[in-house]
N, C-alpha and C. Protein backbone atom coordinates (compact mmCIF):
# COMPACT_ATOMS: atom_id res chain seq x y z
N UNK A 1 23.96 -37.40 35.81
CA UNK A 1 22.60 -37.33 35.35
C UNK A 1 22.10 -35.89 35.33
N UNK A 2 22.64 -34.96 36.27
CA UNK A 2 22.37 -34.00 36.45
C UNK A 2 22.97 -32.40 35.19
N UNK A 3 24.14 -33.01 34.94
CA UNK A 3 24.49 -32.68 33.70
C UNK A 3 23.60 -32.62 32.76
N UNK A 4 23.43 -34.13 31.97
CA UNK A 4 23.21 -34.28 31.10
C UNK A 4 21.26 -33.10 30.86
N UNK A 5 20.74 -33.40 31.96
CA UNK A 5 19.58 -32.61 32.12
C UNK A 5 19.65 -30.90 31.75
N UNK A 6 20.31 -30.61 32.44
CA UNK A 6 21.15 -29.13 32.29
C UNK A 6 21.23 -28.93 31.07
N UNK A 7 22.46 -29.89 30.32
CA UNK A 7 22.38 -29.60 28.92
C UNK A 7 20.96 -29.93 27.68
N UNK A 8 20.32 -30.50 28.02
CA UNK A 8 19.47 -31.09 27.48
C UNK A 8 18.44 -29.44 27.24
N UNK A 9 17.90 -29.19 28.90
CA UNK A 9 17.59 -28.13 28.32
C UNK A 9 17.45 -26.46 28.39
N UNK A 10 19.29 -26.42 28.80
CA UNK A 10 19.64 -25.47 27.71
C UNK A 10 19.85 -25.64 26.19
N UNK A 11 19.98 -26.48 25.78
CA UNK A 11 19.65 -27.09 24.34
C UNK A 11 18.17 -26.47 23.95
N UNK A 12 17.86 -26.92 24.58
CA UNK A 12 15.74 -26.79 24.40
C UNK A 12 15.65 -25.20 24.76
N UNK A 13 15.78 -24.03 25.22
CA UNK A 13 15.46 -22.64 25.43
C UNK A 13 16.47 -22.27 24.63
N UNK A 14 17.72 -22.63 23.78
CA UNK A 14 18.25 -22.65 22.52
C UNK A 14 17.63 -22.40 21.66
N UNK A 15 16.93 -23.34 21.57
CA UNK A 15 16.29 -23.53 20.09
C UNK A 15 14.75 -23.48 20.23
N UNK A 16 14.60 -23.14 21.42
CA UNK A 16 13.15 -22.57 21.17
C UNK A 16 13.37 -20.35 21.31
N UNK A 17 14.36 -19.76 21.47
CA UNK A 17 14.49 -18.85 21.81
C UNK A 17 14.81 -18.71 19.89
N UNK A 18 15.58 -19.18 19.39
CA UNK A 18 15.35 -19.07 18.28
C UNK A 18 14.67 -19.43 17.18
N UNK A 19 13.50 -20.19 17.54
CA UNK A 19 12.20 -20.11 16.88
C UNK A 19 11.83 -19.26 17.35
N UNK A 20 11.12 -18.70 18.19
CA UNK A 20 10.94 -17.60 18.13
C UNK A 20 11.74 -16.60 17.73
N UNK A 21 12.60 -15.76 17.46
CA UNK A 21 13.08 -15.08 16.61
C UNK A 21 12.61 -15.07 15.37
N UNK A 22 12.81 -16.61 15.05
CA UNK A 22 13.08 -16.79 13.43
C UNK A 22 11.44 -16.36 12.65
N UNK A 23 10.24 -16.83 14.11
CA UNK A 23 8.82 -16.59 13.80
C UNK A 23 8.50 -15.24 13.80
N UNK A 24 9.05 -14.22 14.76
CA UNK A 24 9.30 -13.17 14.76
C UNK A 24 9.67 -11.94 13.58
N UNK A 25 10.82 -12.28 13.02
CA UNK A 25 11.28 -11.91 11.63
C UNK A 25 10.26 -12.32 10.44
N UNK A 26 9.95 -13.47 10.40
CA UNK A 26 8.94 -13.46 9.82
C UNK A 26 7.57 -12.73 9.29
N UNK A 27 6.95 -12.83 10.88
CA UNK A 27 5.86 -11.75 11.28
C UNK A 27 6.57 -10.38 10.59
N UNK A 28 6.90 -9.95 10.85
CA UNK A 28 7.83 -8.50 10.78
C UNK A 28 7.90 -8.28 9.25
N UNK A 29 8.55 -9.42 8.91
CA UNK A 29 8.64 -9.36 7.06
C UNK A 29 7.07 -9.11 6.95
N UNK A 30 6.19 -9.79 6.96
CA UNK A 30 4.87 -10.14 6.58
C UNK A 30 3.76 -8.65 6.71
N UNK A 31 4.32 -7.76 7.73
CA UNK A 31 3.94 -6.73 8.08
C UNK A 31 4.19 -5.80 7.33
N UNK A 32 5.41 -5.40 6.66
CA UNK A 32 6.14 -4.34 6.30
C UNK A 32 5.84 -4.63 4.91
N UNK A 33 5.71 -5.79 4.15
CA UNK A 33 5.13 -6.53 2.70
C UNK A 33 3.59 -5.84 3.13
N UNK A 34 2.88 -6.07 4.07
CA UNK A 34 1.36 -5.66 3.77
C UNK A 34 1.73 -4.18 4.14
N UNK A 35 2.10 -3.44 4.62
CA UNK A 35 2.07 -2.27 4.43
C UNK A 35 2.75 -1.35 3.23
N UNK A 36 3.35 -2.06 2.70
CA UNK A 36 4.09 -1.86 1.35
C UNK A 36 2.52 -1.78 -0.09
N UNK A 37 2.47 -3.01 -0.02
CA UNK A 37 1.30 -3.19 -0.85
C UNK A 37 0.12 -2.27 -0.41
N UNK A 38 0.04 -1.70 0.55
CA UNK A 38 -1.40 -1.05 1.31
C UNK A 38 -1.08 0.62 0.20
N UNK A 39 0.49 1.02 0.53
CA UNK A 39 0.96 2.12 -0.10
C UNK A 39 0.83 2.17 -1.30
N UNK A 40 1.18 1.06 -2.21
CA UNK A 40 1.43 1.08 -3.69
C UNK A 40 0.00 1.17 -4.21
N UNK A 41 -1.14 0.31 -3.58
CA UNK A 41 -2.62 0.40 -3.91
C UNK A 41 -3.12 1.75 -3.72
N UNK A 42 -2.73 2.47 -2.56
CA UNK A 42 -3.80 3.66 -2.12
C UNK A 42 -2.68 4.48 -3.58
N UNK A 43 -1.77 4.30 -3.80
CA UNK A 43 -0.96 4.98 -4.88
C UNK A 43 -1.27 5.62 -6.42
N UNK A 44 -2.01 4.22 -6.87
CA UNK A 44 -2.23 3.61 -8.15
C UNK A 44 -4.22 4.38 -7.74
N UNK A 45 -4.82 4.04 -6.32
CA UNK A 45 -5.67 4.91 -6.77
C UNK A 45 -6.26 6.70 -6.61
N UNK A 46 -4.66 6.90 -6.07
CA UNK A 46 -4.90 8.09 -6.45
C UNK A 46 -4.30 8.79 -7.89
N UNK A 47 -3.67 7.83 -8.65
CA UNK A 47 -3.39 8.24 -9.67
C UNK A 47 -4.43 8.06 -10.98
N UNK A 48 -5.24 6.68 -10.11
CA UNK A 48 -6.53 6.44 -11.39
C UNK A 48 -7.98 7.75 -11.33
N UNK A 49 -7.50 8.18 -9.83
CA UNK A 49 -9.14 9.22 -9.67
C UNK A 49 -8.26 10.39 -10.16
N UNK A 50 -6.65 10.95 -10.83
CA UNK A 50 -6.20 11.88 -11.39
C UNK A 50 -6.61 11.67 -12.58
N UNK A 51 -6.47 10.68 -12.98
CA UNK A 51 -6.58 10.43 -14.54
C UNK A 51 -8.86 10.24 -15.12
N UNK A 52 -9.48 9.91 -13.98
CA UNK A 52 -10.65 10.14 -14.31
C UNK A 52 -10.94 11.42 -14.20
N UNK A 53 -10.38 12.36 -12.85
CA UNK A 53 -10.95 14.11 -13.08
C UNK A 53 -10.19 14.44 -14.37
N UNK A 54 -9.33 14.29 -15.37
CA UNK A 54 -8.49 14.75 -16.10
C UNK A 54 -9.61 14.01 -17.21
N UNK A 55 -10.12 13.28 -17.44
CA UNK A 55 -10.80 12.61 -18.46
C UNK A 55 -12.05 13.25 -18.42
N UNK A 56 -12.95 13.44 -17.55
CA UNK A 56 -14.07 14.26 -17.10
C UNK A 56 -13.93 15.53 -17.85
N UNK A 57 -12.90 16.23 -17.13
CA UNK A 57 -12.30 18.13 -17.48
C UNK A 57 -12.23 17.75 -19.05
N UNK A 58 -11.98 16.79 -19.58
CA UNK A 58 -11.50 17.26 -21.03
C UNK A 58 -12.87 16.54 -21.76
N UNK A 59 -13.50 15.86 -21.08
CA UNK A 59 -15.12 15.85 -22.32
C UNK A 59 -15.85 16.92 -21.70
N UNK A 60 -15.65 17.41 -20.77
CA UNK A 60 -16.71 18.84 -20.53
C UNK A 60 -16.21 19.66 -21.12
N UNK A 61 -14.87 20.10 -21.65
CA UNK A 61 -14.46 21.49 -22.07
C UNK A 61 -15.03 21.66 -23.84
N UNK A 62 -15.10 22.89 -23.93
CA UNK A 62 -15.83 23.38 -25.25
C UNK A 62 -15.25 22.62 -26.92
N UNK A 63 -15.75 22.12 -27.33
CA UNK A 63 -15.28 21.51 -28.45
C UNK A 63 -14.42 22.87 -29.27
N UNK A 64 -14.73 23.95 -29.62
CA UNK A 64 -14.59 24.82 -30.95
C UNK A 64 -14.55 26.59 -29.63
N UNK A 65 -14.45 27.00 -31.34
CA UNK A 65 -15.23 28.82 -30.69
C UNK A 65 -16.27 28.97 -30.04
N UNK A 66 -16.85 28.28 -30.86
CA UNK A 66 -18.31 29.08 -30.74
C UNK A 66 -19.31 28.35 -29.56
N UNK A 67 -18.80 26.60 -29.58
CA UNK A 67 -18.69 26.21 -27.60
C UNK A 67 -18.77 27.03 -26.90
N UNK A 68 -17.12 27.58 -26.72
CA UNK A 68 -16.78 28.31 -26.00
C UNK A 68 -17.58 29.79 -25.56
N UNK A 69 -18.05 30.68 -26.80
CA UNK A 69 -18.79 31.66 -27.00
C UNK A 69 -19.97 31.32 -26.22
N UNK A 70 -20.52 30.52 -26.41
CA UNK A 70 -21.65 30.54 -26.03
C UNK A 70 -21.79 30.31 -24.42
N UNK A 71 -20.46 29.41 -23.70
CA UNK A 71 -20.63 29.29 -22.27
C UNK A 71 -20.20 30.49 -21.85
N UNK A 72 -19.69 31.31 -22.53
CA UNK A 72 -19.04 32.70 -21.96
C UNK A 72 -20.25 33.49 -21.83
N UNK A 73 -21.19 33.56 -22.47
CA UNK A 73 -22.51 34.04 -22.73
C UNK A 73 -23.60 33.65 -21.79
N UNK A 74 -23.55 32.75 -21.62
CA UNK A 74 -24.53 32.04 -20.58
C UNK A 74 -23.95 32.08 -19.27
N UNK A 75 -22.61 32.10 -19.13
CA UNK A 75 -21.94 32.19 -17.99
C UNK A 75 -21.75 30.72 -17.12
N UNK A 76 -21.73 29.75 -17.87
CA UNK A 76 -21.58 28.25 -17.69
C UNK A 76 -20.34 27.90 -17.44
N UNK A 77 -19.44 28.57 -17.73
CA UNK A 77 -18.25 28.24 -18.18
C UNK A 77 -17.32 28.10 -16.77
C-alpha cells in the first residue's frame, strides 16, 4: 500500500513540476511577443514623426527665387 502511494505521488510532483514549466515557457513566450511588439510600435513611430518633420520642412521651404530672396532679406530664413 505503501508503494503504491509513493508512486502515486511521485507521479503527481511529475506532472505538476511540469505544468509548471510548460506555464512558465508560456509566460516567457508571452513576454518577449509583448516586448517585441512594444519595439516594432515605438519603431514605426519614430519613423512616422521622421516623415511628419520631413513633410513640415518641405511645405515651409521657399517655393521659387524670389521666396527665397525675400526670406534672405527679412532674415526668416
Amino acid at each position: 500500500m505503501t508503494g503504491w502511494f509513493a508512486l502515486v505521488l511521485i507521479v503527481a510532483v511529475v506532472i505538476a513540476t511540469a505544468a509548471i514549466f510548460a506555464a512558465g515557457r508560456k509566460a516567457g513566450a508571452a513576454a518577449e511577443a509583448a516586448k517585441a511588439r512594444e519595439a516594432e510600435l515605438k519603431s514605426q513611430k519614430e519613423a512616422s514623426d521622421a516623415k511628419d518633420r520631413m513633410l513640415e520642412a518641405g511645405a515651409a521651404a521657399p517655393r521659387d527665387r524670389d521666396a527665397l530672396a525675400d526670406r534672405l532679406r527679412d532674415g526668416t530664413f
